[in-house]
Protein backbone atom coordinates (compact mmCIF):
# COMPACT_ATOMS: atom_id res chain seq x y z
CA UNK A 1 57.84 211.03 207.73
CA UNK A 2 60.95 212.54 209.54
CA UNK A 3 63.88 209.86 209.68
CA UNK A 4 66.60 212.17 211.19
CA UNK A 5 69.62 213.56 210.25
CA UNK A 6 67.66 215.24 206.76
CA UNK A 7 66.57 211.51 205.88
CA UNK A 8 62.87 211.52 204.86
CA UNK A 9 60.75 209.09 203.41
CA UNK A 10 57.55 210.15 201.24
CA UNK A 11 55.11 207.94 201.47
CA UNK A 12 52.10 208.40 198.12
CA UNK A 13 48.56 208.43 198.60
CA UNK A 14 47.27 204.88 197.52
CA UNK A 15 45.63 205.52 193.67
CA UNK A 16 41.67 206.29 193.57
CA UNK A 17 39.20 205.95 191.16
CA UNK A 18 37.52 209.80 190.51
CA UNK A 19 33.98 207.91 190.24
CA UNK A 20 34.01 206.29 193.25
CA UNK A 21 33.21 208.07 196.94
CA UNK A 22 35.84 206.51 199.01
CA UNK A 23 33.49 208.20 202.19
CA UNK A 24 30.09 207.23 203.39
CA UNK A 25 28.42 207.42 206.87
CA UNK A 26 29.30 204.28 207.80
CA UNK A 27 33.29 205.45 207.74
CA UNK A 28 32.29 208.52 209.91
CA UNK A 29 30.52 205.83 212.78
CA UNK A 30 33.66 203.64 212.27
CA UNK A 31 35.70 206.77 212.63
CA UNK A 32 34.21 207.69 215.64
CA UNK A 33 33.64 204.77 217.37
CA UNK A 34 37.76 204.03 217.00
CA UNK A 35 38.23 207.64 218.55
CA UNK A 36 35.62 206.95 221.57
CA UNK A 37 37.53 203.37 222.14
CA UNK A 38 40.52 205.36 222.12
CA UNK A 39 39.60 207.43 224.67
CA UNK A 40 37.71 205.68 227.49
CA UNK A 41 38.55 203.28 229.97
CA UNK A 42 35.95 200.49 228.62
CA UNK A 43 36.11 200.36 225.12
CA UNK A 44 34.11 197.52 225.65
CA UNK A 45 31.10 199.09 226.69
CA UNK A 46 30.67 201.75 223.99
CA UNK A 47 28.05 201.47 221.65
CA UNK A 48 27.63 204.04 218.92
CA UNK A 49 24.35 204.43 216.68
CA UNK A 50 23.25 206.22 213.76
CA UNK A 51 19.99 207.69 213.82
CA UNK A 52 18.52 208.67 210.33
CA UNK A 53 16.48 211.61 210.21
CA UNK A 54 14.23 213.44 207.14
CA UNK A 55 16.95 216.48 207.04
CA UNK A 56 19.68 215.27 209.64
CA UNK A 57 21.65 211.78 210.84
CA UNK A 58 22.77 212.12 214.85
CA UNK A 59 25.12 209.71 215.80
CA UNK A 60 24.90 208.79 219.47
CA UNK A 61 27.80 207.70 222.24
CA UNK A 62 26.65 205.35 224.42
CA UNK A 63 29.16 204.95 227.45
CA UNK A 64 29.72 204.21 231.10
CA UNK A 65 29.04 207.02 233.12
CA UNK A 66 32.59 207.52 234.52
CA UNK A 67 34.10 208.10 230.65
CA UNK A 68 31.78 210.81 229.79
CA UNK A 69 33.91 213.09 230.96
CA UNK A 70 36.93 211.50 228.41
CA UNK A 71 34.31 212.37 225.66
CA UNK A 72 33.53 215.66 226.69
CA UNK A 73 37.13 216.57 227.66
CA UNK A 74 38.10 219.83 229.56
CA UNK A 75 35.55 222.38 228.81
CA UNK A 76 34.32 220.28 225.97
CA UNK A 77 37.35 220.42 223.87
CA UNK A 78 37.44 216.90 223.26
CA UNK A 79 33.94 216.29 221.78
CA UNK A 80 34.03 219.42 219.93
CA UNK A 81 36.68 218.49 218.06
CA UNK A 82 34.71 214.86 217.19
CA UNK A 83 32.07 216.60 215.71
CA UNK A 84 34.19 219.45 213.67
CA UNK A 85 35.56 216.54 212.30
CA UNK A 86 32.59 214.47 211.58
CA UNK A 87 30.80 217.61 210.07
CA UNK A 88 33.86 218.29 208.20
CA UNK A 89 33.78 214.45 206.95
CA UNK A 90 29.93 214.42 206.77
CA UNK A 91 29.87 217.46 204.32
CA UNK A 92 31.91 215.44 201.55
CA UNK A 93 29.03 213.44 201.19
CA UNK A 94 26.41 216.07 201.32
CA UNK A 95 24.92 215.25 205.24
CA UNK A 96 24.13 217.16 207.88
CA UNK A 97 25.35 215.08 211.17
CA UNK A 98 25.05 215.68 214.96
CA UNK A 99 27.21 213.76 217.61
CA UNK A 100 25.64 213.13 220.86
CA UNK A 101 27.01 211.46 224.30
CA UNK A 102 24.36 210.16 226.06
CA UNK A 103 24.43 209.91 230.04
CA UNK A 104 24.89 206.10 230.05
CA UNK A 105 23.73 202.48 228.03
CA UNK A 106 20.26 201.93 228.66
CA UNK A 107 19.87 198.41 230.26
């Protein structure tokens, strides 16, 4: 962490256990459903859901219609970068996972 004037601070990586997988699918949903909230104008309204599948897990946005296009970002920048980083998360644990944003919460 820069401090100014050549004063840093390191901060250490809290101590864990080698036998123990500190990552599991449900920290990728919670991961993703902070970034969503993050983004839109009703974090209220977002639902996210994991769908198990025999060879893949899809995780799906559900969202007001007028923040899709806070997901997507400009020319999709936005949700590809979600799901490089959920595949990128969802690999450590050996999973193959999709991240959709569905057109709006089905009533």
């Amino acid at each position: 962490m820069f401090m100014g004037k050549g004063n840093t601070v390191a901060k250490t990586a809290p101590a864990v256990s080698s036998n123990v997988s500190v990552l599991s699918m449900d920290n990728v949903v919670n991961f993703v459903d902070y970034v969503v909230k993050s983004l839109v104008d009703n974090p209220n309204e977002v639902k996210i859901e994991l769908h198990k599948g025999e060879r893949e897990q899809t995780i799906n946005i559900n969202c007001k219609k007028e923040d899709i296009g806070k997901i997507i970002g400009k020319q999709g920048k936005t949700i590809m970068a979600i799901r490089t980083l959920v595949s990128g998360a969802a690999s450590r644990v050996n999973k193959q996972v999709n991240v959709e944003v569905l057109d709006q919460i089905a009533n």
